[in-house]
PDB file of N, CA and C in Angstrom:
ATOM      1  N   UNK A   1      41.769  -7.691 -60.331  1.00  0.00           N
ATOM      2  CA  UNK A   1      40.480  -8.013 -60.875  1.00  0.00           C
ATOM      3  C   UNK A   1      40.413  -9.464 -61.327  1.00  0.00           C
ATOM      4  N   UNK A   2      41.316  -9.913 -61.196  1.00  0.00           N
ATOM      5  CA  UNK A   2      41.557 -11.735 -61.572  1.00  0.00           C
ATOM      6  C   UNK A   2      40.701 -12.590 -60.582  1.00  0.00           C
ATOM      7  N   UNK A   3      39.970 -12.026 -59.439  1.00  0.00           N
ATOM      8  CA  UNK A   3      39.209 -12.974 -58.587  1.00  0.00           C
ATOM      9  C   UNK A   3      37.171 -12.519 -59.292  1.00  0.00           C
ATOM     10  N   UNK A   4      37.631 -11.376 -59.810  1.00  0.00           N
ATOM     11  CA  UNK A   4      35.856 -11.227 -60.715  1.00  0.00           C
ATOM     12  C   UNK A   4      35.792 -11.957 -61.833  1.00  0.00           C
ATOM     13  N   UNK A   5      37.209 -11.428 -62.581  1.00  0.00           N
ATOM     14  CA  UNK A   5      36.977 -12.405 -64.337  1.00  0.00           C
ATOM     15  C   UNK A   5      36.853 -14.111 -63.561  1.00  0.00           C
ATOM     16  N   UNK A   6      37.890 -14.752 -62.339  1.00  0.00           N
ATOM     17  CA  UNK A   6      37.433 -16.108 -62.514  1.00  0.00           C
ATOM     18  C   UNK A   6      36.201 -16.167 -61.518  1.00  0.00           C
ATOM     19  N   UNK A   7      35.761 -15.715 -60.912  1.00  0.00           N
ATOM     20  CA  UNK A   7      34.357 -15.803 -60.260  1.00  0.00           C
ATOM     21  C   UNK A   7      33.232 -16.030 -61.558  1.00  0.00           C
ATOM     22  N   UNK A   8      32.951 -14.737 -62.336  1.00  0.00           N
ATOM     23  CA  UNK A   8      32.111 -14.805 -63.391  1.00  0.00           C
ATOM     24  C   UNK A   8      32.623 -16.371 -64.533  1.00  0.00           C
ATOM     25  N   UNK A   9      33.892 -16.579 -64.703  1.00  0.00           N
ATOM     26  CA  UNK A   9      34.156 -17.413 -65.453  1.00  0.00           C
ATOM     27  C   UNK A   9      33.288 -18.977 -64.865  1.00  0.00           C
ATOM     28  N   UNK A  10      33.410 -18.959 -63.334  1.00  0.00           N
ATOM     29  CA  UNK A  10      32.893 -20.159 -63.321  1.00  0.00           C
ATOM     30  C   UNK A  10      30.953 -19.917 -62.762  1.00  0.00           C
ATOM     31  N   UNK A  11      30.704 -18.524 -63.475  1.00  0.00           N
ATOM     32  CA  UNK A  11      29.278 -18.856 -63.546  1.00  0.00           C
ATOM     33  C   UNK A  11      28.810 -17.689 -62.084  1.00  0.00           C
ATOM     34  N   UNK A  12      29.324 -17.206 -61.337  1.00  0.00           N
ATOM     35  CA  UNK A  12      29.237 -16.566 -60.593  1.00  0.00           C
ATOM     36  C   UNK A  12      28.711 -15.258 -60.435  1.00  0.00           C
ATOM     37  N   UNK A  13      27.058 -14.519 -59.879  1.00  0.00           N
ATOM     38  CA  UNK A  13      26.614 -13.195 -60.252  1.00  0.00           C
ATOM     39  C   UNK A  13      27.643 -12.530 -59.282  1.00  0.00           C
ATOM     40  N   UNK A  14      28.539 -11.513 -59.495  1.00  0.00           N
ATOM     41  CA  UNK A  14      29.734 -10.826 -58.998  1.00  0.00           C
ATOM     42  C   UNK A  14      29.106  -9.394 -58.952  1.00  0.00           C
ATOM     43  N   UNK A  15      29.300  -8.565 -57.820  1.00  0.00           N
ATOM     44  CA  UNK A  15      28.614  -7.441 -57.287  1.00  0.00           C
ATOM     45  C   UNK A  15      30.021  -7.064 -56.804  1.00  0.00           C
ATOM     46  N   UNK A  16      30.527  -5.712 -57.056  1.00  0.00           N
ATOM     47  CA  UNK A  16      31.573  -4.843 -56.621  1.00  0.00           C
ATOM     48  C   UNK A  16      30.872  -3.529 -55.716  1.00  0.00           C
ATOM     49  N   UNK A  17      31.267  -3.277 -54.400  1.00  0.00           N
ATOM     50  CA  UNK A  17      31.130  -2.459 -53.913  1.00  0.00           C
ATOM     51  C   UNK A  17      32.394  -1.478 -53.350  1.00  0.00           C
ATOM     52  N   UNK A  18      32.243  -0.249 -53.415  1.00  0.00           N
ATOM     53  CA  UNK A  18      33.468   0.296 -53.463  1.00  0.00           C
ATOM     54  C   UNK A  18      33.057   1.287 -52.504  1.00  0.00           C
ATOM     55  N   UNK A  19      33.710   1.716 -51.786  1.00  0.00           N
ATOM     56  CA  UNK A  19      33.672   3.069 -50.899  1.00  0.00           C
ATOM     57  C   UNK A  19      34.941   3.649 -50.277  1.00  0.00           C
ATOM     58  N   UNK A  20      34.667   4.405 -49.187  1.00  0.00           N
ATOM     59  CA  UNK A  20      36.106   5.320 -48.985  1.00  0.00           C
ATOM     60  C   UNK A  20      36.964   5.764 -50.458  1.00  0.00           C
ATOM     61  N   UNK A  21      37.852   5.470 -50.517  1.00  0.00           N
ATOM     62  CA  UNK A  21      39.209   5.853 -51.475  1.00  0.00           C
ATOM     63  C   UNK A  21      38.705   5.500 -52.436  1.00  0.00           C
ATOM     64  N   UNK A  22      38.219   3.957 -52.280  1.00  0.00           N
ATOM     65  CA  UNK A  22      37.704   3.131 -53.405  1.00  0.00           C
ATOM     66  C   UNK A  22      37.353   3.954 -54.870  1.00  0.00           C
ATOM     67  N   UNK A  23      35.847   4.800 -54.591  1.00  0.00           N
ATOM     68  CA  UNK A  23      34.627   5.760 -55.403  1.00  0.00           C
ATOM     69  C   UNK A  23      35.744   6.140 -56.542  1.00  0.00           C
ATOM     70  N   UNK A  24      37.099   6.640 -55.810  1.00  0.00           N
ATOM     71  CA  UNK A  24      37.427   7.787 -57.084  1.00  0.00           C
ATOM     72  C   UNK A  24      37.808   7.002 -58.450  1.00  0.00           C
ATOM     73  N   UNK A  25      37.662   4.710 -57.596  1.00  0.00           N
ATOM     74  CA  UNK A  25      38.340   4.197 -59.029  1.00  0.00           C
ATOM     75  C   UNK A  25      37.247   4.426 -60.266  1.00  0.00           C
ATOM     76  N   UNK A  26      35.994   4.491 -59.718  1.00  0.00           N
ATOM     77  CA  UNK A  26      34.657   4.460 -60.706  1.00  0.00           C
ATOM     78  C   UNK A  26      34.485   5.853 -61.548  1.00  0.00           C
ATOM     79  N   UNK A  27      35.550   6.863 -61.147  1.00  0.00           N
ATOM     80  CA  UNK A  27      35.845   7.912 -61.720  1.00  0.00           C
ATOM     81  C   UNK A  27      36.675   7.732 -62.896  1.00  0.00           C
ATOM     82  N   UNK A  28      38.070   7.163 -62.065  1.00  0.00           N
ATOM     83  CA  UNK A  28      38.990   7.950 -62.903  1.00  0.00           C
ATOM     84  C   UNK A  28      39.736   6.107 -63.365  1.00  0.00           C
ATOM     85  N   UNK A  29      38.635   5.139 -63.777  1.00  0.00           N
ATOM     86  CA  UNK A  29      39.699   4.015 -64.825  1.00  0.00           C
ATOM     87  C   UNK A  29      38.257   3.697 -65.339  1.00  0.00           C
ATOM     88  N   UNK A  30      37.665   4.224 -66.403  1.00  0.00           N
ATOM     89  CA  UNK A  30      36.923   3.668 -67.140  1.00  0.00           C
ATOM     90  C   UNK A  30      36.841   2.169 -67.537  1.00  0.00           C
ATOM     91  N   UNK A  31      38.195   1.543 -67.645  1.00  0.00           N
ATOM     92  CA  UNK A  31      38.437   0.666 -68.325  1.00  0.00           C
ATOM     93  C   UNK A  31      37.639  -0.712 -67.144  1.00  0.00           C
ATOM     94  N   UNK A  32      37.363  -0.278 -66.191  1.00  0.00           N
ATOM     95  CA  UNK A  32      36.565  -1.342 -65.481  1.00  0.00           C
ATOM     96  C   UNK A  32      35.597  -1.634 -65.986  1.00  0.00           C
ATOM     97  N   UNK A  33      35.278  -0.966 -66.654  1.00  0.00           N
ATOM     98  CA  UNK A  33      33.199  -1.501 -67.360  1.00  0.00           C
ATOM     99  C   UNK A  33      33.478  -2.745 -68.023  1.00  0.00           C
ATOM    100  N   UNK A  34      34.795  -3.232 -68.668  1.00  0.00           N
ATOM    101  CA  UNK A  34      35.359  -4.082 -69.468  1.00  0.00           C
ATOM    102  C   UNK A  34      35.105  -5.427 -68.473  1.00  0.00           C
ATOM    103  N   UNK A  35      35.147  -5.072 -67.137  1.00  0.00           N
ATOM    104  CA  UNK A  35      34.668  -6.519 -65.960  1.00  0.00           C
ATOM    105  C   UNK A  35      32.982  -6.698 -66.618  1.00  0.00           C
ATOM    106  N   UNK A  36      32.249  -5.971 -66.929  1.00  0.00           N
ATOM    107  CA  UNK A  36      31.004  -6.350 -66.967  1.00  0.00           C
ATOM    108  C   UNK A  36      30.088  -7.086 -65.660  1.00  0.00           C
ATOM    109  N   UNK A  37      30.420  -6.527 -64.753  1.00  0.00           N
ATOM    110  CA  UNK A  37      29.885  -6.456 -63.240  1.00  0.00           C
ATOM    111  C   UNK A  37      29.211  -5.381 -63.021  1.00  0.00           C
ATOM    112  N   UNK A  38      28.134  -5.754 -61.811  1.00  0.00           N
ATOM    113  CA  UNK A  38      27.292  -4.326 -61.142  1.00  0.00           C
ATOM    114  C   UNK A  38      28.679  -4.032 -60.115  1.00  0.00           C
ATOM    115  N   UNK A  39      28.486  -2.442 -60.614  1.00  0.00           N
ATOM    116  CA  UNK A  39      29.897  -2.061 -59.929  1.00  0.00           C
ATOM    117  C   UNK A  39      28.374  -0.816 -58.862  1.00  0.00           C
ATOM    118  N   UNK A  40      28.834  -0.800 -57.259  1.00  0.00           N
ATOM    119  CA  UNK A  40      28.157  -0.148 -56.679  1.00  0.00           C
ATOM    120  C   UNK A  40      29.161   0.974 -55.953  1.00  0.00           C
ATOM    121  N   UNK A  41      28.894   1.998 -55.752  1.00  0.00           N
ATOM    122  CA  UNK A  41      29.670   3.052 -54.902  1.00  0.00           C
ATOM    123  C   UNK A  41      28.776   3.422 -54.098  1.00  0.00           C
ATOM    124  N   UNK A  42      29.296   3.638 -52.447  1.00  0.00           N
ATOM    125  CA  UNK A  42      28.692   4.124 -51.573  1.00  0.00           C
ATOM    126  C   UNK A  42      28.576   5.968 -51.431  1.00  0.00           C
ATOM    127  N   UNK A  43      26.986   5.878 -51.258  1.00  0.00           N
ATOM    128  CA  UNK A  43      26.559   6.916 -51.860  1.00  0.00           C
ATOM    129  C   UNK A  43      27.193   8.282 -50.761  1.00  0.00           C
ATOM    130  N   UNK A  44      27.489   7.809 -49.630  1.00  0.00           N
ATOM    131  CA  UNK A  44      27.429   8.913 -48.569  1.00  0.00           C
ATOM    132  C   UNK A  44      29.282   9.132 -49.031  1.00  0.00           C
ATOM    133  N   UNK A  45      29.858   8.257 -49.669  1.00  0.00           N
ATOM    134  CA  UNK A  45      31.396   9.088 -49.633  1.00  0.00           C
ATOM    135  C   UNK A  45      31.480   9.519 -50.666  1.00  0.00           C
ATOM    136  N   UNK A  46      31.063   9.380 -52.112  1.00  0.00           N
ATOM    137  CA  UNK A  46      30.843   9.805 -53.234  1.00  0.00           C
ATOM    138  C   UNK A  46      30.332  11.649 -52.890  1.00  0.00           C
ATOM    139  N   UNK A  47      29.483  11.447 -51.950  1.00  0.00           N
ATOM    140  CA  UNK A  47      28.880  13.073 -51.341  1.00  0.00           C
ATOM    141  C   UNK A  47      30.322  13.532 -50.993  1.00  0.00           C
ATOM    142  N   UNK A  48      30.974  13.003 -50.037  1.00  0.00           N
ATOM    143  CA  UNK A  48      31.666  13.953 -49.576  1.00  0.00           C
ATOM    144  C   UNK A  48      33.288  14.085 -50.225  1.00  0.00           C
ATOM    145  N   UNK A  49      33.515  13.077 -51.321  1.00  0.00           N
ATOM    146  CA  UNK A  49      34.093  13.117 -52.207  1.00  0.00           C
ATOM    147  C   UNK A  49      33.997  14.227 -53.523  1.00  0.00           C
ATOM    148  N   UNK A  50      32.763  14.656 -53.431  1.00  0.00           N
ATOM    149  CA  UNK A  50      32.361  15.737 -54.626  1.00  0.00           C
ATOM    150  C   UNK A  50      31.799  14.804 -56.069  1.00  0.00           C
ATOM    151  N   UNK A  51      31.546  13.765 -55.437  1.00  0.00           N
ATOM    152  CA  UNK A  51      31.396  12.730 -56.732  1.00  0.00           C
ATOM    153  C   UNK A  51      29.935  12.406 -56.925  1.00  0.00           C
ATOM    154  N   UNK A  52      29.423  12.948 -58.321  1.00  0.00           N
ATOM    155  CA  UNK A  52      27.549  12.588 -58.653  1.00  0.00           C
ATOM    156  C   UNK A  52      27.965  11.136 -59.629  1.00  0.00           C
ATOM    157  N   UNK A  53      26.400  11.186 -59.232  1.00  0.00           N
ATOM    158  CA  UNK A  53      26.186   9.922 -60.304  1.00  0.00           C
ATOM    159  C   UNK A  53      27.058  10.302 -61.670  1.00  0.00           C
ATOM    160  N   UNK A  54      26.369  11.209 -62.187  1.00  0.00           N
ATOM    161  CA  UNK A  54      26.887  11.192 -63.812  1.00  0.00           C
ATOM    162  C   UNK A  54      28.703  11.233 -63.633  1.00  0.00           C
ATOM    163  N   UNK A  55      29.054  10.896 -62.687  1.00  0.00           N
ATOM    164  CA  UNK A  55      31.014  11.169 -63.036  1.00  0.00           C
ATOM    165  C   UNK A  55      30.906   9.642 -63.141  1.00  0.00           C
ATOM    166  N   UNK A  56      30.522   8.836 -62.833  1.00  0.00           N
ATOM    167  CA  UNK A  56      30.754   7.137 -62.737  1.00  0.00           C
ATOM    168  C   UNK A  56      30.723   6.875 -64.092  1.00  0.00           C
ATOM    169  N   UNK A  57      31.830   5.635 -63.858  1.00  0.00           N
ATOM    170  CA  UNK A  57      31.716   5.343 -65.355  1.00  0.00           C
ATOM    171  C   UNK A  57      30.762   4.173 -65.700  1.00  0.00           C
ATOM    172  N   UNK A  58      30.522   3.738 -66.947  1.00  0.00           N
ATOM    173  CA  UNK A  58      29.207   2.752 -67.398  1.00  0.00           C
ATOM    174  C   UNK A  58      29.581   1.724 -66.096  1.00  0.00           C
ATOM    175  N   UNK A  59      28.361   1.456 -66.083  1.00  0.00           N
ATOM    176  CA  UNK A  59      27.528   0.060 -65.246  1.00  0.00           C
ATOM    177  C   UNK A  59      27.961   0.745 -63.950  1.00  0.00           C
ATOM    178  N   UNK A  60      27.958   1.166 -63.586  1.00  0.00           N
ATOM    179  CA  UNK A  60      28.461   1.552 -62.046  1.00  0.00           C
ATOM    180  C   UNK A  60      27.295   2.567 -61.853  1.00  0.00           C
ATOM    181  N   UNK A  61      26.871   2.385 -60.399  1.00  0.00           N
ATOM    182  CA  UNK A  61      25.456   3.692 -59.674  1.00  0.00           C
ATOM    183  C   UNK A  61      25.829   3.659 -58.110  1.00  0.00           C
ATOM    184  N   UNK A  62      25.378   4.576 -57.855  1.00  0.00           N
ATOM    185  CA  UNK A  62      25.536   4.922 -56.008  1.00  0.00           C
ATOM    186  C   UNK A  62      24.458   3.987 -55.671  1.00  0.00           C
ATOM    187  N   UNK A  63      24.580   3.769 -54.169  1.00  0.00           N
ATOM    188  CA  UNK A  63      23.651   2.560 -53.396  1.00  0.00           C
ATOM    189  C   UNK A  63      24.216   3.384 -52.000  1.00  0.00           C
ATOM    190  N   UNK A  64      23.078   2.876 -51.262  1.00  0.00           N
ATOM    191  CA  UNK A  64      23.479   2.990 -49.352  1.00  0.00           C
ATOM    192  C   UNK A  64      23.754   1.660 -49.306  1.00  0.00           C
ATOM    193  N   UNK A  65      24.461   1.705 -47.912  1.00  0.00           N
ATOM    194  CA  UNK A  65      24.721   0.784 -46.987  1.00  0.00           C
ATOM    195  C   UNK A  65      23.525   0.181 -46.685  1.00  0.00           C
ATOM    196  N   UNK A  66      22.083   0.555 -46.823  1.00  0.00           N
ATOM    197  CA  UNK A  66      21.325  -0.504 -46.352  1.00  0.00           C
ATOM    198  C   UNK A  66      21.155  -1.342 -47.339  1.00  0.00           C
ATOM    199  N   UNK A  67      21.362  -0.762 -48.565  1.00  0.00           N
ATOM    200  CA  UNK A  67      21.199  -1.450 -49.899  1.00  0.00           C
ATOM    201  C   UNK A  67      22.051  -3.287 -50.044  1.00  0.00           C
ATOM    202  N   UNK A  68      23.473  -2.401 -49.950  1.00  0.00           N
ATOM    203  CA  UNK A  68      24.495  -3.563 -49.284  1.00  0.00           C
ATOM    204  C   UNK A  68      24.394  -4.469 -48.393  1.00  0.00           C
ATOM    205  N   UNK A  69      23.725  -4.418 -47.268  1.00  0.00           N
ATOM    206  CA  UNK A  69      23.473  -5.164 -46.249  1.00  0.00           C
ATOM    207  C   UNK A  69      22.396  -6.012 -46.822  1.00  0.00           C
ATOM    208  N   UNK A  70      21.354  -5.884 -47.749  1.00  0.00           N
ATOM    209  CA  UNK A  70      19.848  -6.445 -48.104  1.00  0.00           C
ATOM    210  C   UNK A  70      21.024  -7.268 -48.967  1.00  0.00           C
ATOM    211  N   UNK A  71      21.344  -6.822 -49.865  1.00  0.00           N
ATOM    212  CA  UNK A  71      22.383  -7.695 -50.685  1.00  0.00           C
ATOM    213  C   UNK A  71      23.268  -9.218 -50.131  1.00  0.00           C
ATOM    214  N   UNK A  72      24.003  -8.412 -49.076  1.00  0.00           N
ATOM    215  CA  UNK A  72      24.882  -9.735 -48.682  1.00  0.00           C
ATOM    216  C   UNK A  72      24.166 -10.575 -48.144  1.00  0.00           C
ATOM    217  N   UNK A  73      23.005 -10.172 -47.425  1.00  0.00           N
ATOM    218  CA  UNK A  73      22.002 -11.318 -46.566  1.00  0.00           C
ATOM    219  C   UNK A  73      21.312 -12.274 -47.658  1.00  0.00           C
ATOM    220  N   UNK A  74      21.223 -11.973 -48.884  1.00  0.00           N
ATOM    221  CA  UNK A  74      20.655 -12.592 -50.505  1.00  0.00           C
ATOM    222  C   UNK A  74      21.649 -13.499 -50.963  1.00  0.00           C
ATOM    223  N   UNK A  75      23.237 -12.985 -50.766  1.00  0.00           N
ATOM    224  CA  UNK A  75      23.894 -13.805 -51.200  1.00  0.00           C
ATOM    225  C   UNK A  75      24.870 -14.936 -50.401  1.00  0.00           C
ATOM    226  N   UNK A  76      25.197 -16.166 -51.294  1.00  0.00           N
ATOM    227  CA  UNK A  76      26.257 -16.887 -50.546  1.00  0.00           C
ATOM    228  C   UNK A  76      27.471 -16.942 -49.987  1.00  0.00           C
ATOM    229  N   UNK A  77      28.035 -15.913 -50.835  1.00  0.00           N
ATOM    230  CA  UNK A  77      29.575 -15.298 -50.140  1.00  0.00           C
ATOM    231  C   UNK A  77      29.618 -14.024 -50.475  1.00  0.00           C
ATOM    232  N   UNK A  78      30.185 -13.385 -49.125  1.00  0.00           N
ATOM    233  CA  UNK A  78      30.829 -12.074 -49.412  1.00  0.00           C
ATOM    234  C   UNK A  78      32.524 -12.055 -49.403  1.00  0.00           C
ATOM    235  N   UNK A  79      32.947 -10.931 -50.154  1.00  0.00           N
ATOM    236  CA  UNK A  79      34.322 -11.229 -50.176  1.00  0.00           C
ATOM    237  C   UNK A  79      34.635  -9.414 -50.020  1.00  0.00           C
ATOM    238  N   UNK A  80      35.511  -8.999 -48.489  1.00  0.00           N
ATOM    239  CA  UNK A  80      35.500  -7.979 -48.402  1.00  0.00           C
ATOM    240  C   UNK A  80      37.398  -7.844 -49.347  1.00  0.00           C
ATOM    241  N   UNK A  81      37.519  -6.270 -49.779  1.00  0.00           N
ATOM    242  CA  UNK A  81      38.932  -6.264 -50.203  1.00  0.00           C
ATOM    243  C   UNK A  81      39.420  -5.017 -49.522  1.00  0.00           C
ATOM    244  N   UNK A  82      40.789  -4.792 -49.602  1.00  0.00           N
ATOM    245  CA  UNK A  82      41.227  -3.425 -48.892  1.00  0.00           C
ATOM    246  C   UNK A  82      41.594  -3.264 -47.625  1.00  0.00           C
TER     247      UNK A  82
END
C-alpha cells in the first residue's frame, strides 16, 4: 500500500479497484479504510464470491466494469496490480 499513501501524499485522487481473489481483501482486513481511498470491488465476482455490499468494509462499494472503464478514460494514469 506504499504506492497509495505516496500517490495521495503527493496530491494524487487514488481509486483502488479490486476483483477476482482481490474482493475477499475488502472483507476480511478492515484496516484498509485507514488508506482513505475509494476502494471499488467488482460487482460480478463479489456475486459469485457470496459477497454483498454490507460485508465491505468502510469506504469501499461494488461497481461494474463499465463503471471502471468510464473511470480510467477520466483519468491520467492507470496502474494495474496482481
Amino acid at each position: 500500500m506504499g504506492v497509495v499513501r505516496a500517490s495521495t501524499d503527493k496530491g494524487h485522487d487514488v481509486t483502488l479497484f479490486f476483483n477476482e481473489d482481490a474482493v475477499k481483501l475488502l472483507v476480511q482486513y478492515p484496516m484498509l479504510s485507514e488508506l482513505e481511498v475509494e476502494m471499488l470491488a467488482c460487482q460480478t465476482t463479489c456475486r459469485m464470491a457470496n459477497i454483498e455490499e454490507k460485508d465491505l468494509i468502510r469506504g469501499a462499494r461494488m461497481t461494474s466494469m463499465a463503471e471502471i472503464v468510464m473511470m480510467m478514460e477520466s483519468k491520467d494514469r492507470t496502474l494495474f496490480l496482481g
